[in-house]
N, C-alpha and C. Protein backbone atom coordinates (compact mmCIF):
# COMPACT_ATOMS: atom_id res chain seq x y z
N UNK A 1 -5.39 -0.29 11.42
CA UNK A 1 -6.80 -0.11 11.69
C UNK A 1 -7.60 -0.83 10.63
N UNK A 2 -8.91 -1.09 10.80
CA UNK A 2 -9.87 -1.52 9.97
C UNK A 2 -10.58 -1.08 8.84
N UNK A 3 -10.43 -1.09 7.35
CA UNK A 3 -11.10 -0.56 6.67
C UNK A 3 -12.40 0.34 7.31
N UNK A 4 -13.02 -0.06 7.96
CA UNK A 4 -14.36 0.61 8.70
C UNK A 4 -13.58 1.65 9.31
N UNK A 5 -12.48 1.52 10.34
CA UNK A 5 -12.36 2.50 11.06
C UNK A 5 -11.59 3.60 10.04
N UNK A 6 -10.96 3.41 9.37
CA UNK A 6 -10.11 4.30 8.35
C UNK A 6 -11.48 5.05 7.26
N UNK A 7 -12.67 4.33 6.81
CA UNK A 7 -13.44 5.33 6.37
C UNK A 7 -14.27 6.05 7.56
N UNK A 8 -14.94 5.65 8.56
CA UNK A 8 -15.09 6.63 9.59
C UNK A 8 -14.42 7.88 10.00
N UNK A 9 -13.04 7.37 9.84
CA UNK A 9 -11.77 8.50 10.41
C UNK A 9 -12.12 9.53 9.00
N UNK A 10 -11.73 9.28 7.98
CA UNK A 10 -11.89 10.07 6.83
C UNK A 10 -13.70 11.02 6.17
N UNK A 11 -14.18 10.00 6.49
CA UNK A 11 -15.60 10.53 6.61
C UNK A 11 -15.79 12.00 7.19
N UNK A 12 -15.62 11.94 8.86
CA UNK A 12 -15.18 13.02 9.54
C UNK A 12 -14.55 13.83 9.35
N UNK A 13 -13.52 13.58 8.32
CA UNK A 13 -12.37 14.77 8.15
C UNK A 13 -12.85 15.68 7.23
N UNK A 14 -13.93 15.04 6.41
CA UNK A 14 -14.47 15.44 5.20
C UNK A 14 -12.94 16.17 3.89
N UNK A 15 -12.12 14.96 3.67
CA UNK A 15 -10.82 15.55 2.81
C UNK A 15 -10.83 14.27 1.93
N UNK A 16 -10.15 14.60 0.91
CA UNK A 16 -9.69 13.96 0.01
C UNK A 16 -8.31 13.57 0.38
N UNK A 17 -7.43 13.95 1.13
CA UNK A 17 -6.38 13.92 1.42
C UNK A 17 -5.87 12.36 2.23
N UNK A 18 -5.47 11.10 1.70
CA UNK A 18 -5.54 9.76 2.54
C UNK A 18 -4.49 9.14 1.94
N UNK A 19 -3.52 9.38 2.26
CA UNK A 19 -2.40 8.42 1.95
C UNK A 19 -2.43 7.63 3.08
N UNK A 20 -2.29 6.00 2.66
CA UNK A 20 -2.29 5.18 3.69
C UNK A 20 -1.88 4.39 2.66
N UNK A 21 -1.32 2.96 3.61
CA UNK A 21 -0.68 1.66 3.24
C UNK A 21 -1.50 0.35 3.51
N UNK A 22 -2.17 -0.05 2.23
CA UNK A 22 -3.04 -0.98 2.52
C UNK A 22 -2.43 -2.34 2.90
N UNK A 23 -2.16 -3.43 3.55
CA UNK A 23 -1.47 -4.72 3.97
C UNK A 23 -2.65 -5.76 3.41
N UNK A 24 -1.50 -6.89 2.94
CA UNK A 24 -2.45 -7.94 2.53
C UNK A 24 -3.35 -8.69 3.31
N UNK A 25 -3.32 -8.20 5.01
CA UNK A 25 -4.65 -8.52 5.72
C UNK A 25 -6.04 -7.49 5.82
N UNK A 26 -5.43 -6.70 5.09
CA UNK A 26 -6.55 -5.44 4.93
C UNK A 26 -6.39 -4.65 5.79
N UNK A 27 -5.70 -4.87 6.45
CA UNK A 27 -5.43 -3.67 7.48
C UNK A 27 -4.65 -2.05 6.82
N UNK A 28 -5.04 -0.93 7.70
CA UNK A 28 -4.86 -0.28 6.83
C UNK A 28 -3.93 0.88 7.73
N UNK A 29 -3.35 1.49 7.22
CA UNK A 29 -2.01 2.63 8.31
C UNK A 29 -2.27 3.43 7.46
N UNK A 30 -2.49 4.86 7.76
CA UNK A 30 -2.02 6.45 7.75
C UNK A 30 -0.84 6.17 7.50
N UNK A 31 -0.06 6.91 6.58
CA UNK A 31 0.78 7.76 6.48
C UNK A 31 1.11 9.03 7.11
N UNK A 32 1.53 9.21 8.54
CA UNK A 32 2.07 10.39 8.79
C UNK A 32 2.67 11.39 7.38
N UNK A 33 4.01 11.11 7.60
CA UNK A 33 4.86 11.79 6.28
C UNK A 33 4.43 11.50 4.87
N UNK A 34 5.17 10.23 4.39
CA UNK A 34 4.91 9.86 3.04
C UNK A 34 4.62 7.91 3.56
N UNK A 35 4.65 7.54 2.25
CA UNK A 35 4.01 6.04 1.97
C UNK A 35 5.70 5.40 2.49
N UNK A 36 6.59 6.18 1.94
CA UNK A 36 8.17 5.16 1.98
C UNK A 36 8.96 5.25 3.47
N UNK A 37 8.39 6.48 4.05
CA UNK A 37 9.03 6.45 5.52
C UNK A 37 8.07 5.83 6.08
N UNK A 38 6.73 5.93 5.81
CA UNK A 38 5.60 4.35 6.54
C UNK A 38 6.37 3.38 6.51
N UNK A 39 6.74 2.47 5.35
CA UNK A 39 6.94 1.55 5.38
C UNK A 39 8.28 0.80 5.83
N UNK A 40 9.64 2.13 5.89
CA UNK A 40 10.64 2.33 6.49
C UNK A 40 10.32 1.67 8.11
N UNK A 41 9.52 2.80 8.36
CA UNK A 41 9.27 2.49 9.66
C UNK A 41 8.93 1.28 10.49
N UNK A 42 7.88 0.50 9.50
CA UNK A 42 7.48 -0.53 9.82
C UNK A 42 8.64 -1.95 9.68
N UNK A 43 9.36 -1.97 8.69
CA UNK A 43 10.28 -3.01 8.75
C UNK A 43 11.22 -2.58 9.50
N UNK A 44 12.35 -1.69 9.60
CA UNK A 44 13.07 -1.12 10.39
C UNK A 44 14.15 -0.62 8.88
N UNK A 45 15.29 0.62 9.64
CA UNK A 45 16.17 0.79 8.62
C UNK A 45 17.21 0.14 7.93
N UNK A 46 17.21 -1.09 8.46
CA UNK A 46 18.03 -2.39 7.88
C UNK A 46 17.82 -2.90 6.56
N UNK A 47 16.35 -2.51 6.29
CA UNK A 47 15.81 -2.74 5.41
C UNK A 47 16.83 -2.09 4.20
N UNK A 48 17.36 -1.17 4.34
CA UNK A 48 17.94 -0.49 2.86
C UNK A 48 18.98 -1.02 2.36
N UNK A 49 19.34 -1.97 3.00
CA UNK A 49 20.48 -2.57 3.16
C UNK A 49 20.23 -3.80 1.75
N UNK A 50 18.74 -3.99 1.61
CA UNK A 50 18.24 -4.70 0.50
C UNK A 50 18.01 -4.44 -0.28
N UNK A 51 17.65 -3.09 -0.54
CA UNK A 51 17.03 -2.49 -1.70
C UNK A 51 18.21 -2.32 -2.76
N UNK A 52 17.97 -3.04 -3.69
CA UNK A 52 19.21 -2.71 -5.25
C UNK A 52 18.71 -1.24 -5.59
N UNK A 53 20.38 -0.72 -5.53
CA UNK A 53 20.61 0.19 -5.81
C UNK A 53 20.24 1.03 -6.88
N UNK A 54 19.88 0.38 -8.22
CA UNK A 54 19.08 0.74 -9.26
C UNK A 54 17.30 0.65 -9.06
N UNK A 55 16.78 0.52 -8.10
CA UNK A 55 15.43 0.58 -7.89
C UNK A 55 15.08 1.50 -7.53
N UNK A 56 13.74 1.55 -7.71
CA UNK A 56 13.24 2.64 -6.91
C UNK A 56 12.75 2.09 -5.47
N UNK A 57 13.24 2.66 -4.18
CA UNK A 57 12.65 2.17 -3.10
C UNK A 57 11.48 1.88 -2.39
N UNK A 58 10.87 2.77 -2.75
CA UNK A 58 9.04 3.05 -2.74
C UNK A 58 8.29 1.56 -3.42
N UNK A 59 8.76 1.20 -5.11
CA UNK A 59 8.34 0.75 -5.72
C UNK A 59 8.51 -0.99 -5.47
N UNK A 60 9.85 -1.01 -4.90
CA UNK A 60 10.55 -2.20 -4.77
C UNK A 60 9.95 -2.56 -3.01
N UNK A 61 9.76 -1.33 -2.33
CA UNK A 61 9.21 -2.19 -1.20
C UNK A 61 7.56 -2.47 -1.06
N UNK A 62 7.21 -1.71 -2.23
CA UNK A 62 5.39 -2.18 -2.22
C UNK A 62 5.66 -3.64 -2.64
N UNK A 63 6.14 -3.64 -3.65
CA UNK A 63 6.89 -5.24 -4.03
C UNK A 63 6.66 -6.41 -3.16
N UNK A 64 7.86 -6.11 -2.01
CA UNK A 64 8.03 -6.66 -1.00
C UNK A 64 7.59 -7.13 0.12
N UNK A 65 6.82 -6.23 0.32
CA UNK A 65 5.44 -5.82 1.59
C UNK A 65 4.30 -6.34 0.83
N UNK A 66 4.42 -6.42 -0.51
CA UNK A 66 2.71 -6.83 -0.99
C UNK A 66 1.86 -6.13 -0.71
N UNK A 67 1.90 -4.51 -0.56
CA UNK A 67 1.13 -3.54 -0.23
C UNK A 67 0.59 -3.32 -1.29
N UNK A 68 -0.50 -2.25 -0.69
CA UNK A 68 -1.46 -0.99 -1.93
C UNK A 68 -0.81 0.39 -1.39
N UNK A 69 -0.22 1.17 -1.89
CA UNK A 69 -0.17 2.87 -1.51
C UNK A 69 -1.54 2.86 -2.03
N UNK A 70 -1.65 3.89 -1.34
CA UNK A 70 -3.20 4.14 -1.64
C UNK A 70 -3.07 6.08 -1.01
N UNK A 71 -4.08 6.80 -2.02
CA UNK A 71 -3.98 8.18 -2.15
C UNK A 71 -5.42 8.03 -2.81
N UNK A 72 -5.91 9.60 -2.75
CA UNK A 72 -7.65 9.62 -3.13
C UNK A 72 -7.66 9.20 -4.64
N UNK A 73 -6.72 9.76 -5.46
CA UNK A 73 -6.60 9.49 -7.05
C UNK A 73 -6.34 8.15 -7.37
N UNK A 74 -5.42 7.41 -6.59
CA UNK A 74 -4.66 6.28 -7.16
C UNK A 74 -4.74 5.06 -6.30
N UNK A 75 -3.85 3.95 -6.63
CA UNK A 75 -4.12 2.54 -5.63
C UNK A 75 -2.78 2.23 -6.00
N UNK A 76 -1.60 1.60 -6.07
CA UNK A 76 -0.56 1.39 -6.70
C UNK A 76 0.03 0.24 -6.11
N UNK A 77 -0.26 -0.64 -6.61
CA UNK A 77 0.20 -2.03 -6.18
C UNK A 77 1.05 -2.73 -7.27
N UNK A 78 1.91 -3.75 -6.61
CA UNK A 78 3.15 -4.86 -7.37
C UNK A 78 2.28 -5.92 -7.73
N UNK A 79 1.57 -6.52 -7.42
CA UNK A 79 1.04 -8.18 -7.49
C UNK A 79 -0.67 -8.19 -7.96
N UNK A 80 -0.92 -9.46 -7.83
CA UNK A 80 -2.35 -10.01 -7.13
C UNK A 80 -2.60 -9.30 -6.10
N UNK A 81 -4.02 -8.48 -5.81
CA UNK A 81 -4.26 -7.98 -4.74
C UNK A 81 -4.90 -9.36 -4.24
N UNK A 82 -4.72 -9.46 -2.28
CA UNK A 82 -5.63 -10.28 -1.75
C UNK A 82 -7.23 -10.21 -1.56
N UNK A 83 -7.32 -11.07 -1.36
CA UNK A 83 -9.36 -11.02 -1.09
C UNK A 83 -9.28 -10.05 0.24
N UNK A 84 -8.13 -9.64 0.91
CA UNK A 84 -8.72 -8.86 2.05
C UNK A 84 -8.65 -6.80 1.57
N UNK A 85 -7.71 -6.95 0.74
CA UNK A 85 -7.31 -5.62 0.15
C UNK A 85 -8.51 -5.40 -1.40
N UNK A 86 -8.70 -6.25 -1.91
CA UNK A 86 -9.79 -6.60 -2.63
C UNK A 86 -11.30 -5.68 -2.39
N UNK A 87 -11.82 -6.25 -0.92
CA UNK A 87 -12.53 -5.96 -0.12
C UNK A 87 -12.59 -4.44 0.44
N UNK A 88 -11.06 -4.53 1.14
CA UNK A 88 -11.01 -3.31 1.29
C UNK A 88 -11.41 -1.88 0.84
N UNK A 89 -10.64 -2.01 -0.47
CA UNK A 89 -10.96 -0.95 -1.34
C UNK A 89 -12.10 -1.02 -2.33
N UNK A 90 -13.03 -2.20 -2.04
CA UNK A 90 -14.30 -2.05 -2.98
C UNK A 90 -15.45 -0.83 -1.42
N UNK A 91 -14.57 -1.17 -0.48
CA UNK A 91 -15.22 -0.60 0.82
C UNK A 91 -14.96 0.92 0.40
N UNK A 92 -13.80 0.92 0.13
CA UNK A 92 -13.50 2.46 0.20
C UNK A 92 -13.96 3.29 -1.35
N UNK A 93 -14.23 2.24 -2.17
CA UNK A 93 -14.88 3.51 -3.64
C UNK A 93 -16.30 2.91 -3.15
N UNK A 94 -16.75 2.36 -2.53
CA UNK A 94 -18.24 2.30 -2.25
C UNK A 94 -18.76 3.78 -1.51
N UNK A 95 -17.62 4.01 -0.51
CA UNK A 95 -17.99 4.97 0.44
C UNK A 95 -17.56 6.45 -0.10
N UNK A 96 -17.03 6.30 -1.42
CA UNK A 96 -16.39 7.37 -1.91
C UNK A 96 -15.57 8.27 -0.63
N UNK A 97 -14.31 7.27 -0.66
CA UNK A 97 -13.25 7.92 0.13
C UNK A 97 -11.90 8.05 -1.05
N UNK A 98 -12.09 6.89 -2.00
CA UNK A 98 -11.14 6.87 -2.79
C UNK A 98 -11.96 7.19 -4.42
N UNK A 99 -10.76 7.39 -5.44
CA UNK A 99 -11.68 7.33 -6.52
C UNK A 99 -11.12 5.68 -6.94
N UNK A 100 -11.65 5.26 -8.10
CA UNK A 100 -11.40 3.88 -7.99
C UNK A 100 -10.47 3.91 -8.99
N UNK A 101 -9.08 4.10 -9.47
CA UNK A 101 -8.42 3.47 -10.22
C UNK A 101 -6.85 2.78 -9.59
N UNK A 102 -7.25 1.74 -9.96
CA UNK A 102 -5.77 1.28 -8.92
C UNK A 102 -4.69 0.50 -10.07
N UNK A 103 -3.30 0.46 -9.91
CA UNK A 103 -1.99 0.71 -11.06
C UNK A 103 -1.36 -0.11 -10.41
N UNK A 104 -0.92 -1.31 -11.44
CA UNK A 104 -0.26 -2.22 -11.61
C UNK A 104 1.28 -1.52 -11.98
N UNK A 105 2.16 -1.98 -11.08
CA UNK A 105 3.42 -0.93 -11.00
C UNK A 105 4.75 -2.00 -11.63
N UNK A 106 4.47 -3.44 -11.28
CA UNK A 106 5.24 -4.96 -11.93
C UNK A 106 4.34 -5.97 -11.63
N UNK A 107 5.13 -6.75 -12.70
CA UNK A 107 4.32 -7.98 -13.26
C UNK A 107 4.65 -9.06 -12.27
N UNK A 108 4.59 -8.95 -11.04
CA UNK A 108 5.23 -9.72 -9.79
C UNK A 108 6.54 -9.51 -9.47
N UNK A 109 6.68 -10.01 -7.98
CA UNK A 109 8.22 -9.68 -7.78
C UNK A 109 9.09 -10.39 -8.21
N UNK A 110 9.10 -11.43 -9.02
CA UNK A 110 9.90 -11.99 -9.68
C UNK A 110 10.88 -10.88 -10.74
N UNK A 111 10.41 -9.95 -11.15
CA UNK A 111 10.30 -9.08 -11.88
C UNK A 111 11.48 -7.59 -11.08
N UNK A 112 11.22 -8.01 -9.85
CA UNK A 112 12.25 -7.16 -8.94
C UNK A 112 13.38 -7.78 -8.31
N UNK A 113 13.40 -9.16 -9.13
CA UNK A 113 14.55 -9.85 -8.41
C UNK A 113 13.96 -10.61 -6.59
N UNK A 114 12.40 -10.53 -6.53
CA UNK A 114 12.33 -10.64 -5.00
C UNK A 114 11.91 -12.37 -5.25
N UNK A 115 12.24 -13.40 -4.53
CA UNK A 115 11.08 -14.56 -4.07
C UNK A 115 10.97 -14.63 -3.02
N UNK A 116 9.44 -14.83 -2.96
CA UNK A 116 8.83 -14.55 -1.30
C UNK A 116 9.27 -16.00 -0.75
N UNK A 117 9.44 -17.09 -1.73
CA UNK A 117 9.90 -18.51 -0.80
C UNK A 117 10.97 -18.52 -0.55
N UNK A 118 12.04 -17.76 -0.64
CA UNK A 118 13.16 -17.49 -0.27
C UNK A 118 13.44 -16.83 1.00
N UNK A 119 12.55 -15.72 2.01
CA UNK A 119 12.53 -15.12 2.51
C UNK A 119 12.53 -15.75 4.31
């Protein structure tokens, strides 16, 4: 969904409660459960099949995905955010849906063993 439609949706709910998965087109997904079965879901379960065993999975697939977890307290991203996630979330502490501090989790995925030109 659209930054717009995700603060509308939340607006209404009147909660602090918003775990969602921000994508580097700005698009933005709810979290049903948690942030790691989101993103499970979205690549498929083959996916684990990649994840080194010494990682953390959560951490290594924001990595991967080039996502934001995103929760009312926090923002938690691997990289460079894009100009569309950028945007996004200047949308969402504008509208006070989020508070604004967002956490640099690695210093790129180089750093997780990932290259995206490899992929």
């Amino acid at each position: 969904m659209t930054v717009s439609d995700y603060i509308a949706i939340k607006k209404q709910q009147h909660t602090t409660m918003c775990a969602a998965i921000l994508y580097p087109d700005g698009e933005i997904e709810a979290c049903a459960s948690s942030h790691l079965k989101t993103m499970i879901d979205h690549l498929g379960k083959e996916i684990w099949n990649q994840i080194p065993k010494d990682e953390s999975p959560l951490f290594w697939l924001t990595g991967y995905m080039g996502v934001v977890l995103i929760d009312y307290e926090n923002q938690v991203y691997s990289e460079a955010l894009s100009d569309e996630q950028r945007e996004a979330l200047q949308q969402m502490y504008l509208s006070e849906v989020l508070i604004k501090h967002p956490c640099v989790i690695h210093f790129g995925n180089r750093a997780l063993g990932i290259c995206k030109s490899e992929q």
